[in-house]
C-alpha atoms as a PDB file:
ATOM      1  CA  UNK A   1       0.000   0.000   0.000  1.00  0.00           C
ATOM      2  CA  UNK A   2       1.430   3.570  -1.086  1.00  0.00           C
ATOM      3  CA  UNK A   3       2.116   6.157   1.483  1.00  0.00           C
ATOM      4  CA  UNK A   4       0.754   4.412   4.662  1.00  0.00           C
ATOM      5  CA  UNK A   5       0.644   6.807   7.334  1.00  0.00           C
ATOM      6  CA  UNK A   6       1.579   5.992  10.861  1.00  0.00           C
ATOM      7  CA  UNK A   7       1.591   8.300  14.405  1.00  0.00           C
ATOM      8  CA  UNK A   8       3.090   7.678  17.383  1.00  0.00           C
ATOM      9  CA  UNK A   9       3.049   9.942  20.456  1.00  0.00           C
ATOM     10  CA  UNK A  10       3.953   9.549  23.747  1.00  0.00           C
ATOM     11  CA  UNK A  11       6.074   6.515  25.581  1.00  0.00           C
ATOM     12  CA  UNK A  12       5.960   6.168  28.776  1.00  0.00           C
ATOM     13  CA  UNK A  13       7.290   3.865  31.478  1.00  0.00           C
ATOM     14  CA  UNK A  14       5.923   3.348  34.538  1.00  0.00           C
ATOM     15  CA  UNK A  15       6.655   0.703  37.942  1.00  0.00           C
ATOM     16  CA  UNK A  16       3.377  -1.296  38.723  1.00  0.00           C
ATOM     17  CA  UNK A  17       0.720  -0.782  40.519  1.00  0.00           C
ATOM     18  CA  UNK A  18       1.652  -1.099  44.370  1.00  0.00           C
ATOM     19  CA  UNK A  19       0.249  -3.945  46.719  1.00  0.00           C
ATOM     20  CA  UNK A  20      -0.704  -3.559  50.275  1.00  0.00           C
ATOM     21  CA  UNK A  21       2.445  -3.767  52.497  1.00  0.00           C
ATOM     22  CA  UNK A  22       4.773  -2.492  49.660  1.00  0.00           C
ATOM     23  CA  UNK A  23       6.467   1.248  48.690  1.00  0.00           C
ATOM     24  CA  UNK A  24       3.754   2.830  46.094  1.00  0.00           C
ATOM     25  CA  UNK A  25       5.264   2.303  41.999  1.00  0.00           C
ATOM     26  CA  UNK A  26       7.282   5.097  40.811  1.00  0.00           C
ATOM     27  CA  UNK A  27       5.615   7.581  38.965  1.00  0.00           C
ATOM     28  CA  UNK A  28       5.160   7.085  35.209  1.00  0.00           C
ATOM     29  CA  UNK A  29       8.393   8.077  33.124  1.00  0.00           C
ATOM     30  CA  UNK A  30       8.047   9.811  29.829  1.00  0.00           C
ATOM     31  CA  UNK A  31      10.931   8.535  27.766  1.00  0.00           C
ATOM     32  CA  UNK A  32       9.506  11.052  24.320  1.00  0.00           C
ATOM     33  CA  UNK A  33       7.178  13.439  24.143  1.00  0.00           C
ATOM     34  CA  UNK A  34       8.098  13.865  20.567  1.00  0.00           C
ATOM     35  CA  UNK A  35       7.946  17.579  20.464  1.00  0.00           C
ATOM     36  CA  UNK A  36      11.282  16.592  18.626  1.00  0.00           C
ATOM     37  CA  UNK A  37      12.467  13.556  16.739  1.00  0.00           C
ATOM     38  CA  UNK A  38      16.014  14.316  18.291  1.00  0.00           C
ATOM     39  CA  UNK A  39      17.504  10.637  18.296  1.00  0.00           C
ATOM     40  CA  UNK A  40      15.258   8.776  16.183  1.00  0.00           C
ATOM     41  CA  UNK A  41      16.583   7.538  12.716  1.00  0.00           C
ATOM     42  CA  UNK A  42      14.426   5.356  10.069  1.00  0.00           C
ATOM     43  CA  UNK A  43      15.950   1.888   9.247  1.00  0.00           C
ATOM     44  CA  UNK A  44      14.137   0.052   6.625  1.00  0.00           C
ATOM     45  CA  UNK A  45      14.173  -3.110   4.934  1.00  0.00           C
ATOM     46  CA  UNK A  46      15.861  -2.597   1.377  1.00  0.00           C
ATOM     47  CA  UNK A  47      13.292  -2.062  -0.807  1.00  0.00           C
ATOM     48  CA  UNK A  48      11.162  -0.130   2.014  1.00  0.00           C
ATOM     49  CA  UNK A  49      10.877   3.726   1.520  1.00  0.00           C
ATOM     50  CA  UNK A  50       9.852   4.910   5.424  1.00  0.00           C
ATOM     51  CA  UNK A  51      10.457   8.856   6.393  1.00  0.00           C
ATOM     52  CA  UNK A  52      10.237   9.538   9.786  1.00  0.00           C
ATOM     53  CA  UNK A  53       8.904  13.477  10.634  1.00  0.00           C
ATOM     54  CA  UNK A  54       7.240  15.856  13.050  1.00  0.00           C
ATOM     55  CA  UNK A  55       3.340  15.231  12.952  1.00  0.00           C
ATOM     56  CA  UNK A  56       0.526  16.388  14.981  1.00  0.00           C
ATOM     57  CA  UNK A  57      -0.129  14.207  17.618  1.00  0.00           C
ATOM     58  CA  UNK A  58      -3.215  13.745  20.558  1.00  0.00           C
ATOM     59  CA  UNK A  59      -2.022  15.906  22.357  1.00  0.00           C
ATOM     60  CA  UNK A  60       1.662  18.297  21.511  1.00  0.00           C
ATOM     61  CA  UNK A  61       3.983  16.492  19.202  1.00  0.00           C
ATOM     62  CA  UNK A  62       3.886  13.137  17.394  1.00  0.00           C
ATOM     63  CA  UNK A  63       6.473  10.858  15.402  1.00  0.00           C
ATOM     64  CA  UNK A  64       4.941  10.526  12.090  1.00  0.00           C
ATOM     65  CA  UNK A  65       6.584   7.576   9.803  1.00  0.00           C
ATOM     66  CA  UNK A  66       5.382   7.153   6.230  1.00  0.00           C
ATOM     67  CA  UNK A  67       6.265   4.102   4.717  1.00  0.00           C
ATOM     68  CA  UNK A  68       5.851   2.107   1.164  1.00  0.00           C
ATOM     69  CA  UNK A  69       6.603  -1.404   1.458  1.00  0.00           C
ATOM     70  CA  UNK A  70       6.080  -1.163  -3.209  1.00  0.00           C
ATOM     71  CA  UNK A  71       4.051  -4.655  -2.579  1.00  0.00           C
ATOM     72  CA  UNK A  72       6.146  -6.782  -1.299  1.00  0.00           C
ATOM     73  CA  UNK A  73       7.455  -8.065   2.447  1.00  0.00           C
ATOM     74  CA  UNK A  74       9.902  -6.356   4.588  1.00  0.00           C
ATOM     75  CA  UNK A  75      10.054  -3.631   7.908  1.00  0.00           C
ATOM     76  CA  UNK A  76       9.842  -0.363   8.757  1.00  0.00           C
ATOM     77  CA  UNK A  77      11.790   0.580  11.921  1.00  0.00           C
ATOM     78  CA  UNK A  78      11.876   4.057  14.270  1.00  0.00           C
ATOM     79  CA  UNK A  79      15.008   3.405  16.178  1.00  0.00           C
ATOM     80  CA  UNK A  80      16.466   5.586  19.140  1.00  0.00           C
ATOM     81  CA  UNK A  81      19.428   4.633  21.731  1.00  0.00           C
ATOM     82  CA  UNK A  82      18.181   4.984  24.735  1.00  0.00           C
ATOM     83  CA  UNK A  83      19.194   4.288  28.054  1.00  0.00           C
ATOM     84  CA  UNK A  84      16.631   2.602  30.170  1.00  0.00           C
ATOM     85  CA  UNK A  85      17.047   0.468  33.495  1.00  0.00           C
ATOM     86  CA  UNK A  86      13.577  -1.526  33.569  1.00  0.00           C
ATOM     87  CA  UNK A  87      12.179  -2.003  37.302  1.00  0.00           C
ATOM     88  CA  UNK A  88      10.954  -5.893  37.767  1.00  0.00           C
ATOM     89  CA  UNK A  89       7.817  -5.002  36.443  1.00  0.00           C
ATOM     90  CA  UNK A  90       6.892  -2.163  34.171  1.00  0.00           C
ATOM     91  CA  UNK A  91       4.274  -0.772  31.471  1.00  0.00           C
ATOM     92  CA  UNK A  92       5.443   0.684  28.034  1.00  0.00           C
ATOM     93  CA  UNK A  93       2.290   2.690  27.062  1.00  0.00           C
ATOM     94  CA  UNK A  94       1.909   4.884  23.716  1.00  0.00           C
ATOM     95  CA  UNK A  95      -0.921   6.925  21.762  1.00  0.00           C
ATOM     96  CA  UNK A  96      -1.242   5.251  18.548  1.00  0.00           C
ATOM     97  CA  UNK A  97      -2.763   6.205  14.658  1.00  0.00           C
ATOM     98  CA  UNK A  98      -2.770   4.900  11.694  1.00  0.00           C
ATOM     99  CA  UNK A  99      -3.708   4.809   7.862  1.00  0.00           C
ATOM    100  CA  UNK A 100      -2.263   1.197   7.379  1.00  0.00           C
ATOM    101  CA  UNK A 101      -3.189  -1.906   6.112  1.00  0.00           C
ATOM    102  CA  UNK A 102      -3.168  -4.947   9.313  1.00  0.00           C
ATOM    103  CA  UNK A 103       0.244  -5.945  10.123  1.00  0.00           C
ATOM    104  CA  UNK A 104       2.372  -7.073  12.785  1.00  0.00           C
ATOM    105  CA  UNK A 105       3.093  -3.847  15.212  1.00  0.00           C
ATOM    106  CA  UNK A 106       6.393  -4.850  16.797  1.00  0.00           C
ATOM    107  CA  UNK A 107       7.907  -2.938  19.858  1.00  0.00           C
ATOM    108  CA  UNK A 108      11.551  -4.092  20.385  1.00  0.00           C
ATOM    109  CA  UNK A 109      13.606  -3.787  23.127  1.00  0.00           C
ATOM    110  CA  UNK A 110      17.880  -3.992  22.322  1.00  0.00           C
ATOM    111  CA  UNK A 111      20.675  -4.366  24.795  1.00  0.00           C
ATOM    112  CA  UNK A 112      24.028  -3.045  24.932  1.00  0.00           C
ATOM    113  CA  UNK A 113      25.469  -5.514  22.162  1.00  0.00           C
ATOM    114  CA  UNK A 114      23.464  -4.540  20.101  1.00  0.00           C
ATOM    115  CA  UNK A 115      22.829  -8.275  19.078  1.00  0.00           C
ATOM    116  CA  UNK A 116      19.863  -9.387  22.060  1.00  0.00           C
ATOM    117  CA  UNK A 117      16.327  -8.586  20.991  1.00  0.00           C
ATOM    118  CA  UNK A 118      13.641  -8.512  23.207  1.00  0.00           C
ATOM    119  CA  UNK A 119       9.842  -8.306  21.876  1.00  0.00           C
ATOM    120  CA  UNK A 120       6.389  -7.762  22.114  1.00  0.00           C
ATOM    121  CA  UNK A 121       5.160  -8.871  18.564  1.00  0.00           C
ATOM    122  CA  UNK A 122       0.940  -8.556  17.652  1.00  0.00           C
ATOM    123  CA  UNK A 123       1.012 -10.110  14.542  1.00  0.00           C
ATOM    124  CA  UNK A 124      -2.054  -9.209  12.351  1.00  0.00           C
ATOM    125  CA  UNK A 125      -2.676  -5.943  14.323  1.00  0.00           C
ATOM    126  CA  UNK A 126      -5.738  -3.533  13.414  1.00  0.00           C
ATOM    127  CA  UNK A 127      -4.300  -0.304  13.589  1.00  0.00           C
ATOM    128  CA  UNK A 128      -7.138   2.233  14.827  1.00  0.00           C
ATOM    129  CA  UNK A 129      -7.659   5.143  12.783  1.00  0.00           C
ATOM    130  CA  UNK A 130      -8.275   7.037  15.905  1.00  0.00           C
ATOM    131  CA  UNK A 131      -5.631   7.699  18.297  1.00  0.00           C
ATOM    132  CA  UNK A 132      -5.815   4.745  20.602  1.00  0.00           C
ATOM    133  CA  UNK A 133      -3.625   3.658  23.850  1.00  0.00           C
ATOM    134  CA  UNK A 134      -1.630   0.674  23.595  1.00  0.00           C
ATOM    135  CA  UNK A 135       0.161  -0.774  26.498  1.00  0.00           C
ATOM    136  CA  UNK A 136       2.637  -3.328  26.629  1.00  0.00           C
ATOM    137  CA  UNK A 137       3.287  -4.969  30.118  1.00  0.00           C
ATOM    138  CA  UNK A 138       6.562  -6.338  30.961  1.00  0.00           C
ATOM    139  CA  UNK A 139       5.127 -10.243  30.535  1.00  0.00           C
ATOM    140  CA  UNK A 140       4.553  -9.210  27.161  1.00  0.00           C
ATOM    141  CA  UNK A 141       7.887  -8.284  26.588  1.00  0.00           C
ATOM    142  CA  UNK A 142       9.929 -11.848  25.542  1.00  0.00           C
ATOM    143  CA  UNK A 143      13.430 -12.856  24.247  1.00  0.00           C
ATOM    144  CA  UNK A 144      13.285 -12.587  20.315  1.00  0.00           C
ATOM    145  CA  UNK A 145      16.934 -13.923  19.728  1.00  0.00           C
ATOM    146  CA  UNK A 146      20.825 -12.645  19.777  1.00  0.00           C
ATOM    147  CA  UNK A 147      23.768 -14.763  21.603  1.00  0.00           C
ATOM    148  CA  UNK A 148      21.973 -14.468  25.341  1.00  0.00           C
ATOM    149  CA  UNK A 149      19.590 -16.946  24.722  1.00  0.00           C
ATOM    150  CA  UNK A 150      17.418 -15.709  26.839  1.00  0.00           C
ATOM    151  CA  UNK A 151      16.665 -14.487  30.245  1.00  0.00           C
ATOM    152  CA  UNK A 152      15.064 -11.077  31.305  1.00  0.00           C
ATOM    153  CA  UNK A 153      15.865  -7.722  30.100  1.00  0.00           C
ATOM    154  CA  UNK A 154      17.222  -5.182  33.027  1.00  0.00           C
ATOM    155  CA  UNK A 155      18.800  -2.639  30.707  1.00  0.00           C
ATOM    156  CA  UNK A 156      17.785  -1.621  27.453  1.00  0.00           C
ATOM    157  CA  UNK A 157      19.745   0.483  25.424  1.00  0.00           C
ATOM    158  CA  UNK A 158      17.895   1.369  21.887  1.00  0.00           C
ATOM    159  CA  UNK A 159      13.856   0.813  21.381  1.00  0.00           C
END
């Protein structure tokens, strides 16, 4: 499909909810408000066009990414180092619209190497033409592959 149109606005992290007998969660962390795209660069599959730029969002900025996979397979990624220490249990939460066909929405969560992915993959997602919270708890969040193996994610260092 020609010139899908994607927004994305607003990623937050936040501890869970607290439980009787325990020190309330941590207050939710904005990691992008996207009032700038400082730090973000596209990465698509060859034959992918995607062009990452300011957009309106819900509320304040938005990342938009237009993309043109010319009809056949491949990705278009937003990538951003980042350096994030995850709590045992957290939330990644975004505002999400779209002009796009259904496909798999992929959040991705990279280590240090470089080479560990972790994942939360919803293949054959709807995307809502009207902006729409998604959240993505940490038991959503698995290993995807890289030399680890496996195990659980503490630090990530690029989404």
């Amino acid at each position: 499909m020609k010139r899908a149109l994607a927004f994305v606005v607003g990623i937050l992290l936040c501890g869970a909810r607290g439980v009787v007998g325990q020190e309330p969660a941590a207050a939710p962390r904005v990691l992008d408000d996207f009032d700038t795209l400082r730090g973000w660069t596209a990465l698509p599959a060859d034959g992918v066009a995607l062009t990452i730029r300011p957009g309106a969002g819900r509320r304040g900025g938005a990342m938009r990414m237009d993309f043109d996979f010319h009809h056949h397979g491949g990705y278009a990624i937003a990538h951003k180092a980042i350096a994030l220490d995850l709590p045992e249990n957290y939330a990644l939460s975004f505002w999400l619209r779209a002009e796009a066909p259904v496909n798999n929405l992929e959040v991705k969560l990279i280590d240090a190497s470089g080479e560990n992915v972790w994942w939360d993959n919803q293949r054959d997602f709807v995307f809502p033409r009207r902006w729409t919270k998604v959240t993505i708890t940490r038991r959503h969040i698995t290993f995807a592959w890289g030399p680890a193996g496996g195990g659980t994610l503490s630090h990530a260092a690029a989404i």
